[in-house]
Protein backbone atom coordinates (compact mmCIF):
# COMPACT_ATOMS: atom_id res chain seq x y z
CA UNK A 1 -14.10 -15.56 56.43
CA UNK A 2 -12.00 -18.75 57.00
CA UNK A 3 -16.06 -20.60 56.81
CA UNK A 4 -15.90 -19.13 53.01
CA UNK A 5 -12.95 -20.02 52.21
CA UNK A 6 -13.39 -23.85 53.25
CA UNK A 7 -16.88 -23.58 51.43
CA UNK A 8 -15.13 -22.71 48.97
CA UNK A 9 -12.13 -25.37 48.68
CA UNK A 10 -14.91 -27.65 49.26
CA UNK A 11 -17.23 -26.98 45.99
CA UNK A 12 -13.66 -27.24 43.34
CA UNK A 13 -12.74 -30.29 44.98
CA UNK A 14 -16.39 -31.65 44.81
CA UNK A 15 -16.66 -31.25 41.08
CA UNK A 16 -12.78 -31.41 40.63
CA UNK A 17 -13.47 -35.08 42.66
CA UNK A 18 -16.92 -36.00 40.54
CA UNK A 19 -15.56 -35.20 37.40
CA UNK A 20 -12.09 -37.02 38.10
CA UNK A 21 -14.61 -40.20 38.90
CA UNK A 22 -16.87 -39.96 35.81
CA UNK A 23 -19.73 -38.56 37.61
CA UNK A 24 -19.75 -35.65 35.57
CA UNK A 25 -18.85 -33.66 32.59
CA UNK A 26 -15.58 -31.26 32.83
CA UNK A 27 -18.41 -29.29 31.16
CA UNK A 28 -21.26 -29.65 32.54
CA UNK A 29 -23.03 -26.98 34.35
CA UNK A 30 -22.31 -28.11 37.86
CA UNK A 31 -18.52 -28.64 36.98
CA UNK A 32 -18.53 -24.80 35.44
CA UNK A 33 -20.53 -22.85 38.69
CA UNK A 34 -19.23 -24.91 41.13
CA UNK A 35 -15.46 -23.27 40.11
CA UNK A 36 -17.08 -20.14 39.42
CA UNK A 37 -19.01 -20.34 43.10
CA UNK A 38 -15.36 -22.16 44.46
CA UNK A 39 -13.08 -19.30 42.94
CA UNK A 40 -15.23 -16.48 44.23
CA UNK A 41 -15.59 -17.66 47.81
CA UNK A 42 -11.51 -18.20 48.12
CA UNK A 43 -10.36 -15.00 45.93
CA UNK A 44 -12.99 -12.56 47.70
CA UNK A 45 -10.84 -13.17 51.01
CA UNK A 46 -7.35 -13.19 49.44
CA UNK A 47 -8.37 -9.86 47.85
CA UNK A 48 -9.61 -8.19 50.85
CA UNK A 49 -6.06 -9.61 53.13
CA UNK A 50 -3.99 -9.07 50.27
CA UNK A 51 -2.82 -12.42 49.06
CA UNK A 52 -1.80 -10.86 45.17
CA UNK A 53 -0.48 -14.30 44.64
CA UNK A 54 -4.01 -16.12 45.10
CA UNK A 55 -6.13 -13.68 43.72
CA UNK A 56 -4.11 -13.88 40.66
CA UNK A 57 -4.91 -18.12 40.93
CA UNK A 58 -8.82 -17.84 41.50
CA UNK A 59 -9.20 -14.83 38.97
CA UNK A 60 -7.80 -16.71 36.18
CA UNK A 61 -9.51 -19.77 37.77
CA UNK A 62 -12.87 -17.62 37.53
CA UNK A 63 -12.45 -16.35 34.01
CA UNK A 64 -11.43 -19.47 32.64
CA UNK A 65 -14.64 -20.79 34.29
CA UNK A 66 -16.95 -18.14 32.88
CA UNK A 67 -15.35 -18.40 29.47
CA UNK A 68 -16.51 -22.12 29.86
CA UNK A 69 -20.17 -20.94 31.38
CA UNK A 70 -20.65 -19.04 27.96
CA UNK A 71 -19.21 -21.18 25.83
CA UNK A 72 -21.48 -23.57 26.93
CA UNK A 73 -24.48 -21.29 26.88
CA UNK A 74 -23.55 -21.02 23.28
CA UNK A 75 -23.28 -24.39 22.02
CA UNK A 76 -26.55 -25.41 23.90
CA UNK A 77 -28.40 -22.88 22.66
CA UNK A 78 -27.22 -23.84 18.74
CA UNK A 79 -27.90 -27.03 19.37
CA UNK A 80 -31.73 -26.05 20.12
CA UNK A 81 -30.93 -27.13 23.99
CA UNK A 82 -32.40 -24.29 26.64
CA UNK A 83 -30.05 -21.99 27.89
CA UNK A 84 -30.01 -21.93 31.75
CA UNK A 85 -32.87 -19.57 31.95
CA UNK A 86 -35.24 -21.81 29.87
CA UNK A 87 -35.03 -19.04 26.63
CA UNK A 88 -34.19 -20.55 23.66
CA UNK A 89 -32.41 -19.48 20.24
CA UNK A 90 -35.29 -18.22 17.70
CA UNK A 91 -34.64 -20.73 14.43
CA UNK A 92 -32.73 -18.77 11.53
């Protein structure tokens, strides 16, 4: 569990540290899933031992970051970019 967790710190602080350099996009994709992939991987464990504390931190963290994912999804797709899975918008 303690492997997770650290896998976990490590992907928030990787896009935390990349975006913080200019490397990417507070919202970009990678910036979005790798909080959503970070928040999982530490909350998971603090739900299972009972930390209320931190599972109250990486939910919000998580649905802040998924409210970002399809917010995202959204613009892209009115803007005639893909969405993730390749689909795109039919034109009105």
């Amino acid at each position: 569990m303690i492997a997770l967790q650290v896998a976990g710190s490590m992907a928030i602080l990787a896009v935390f540290g990349l975006a913080q350099l200019g490397r990417i996009s507070a919202g970009s994709w990678l910036y979005l899933w790798g909080n959503v992939a970070g928040s999982v991987a530490l909350g998971v464990p603090a739900l299972l031992t009972g930390q209320w504390g931190f599972v109250l931190l990486e939910g919000c963290w998580l649905l802040v970051s998924v409210v970002g994912i399809l917010r995202k999804r959204t613009r892209d797709l009115d803007e005639g970019r893909p969405a993730i899975h390749g689909v795109r918008r039919a034109a009105p």
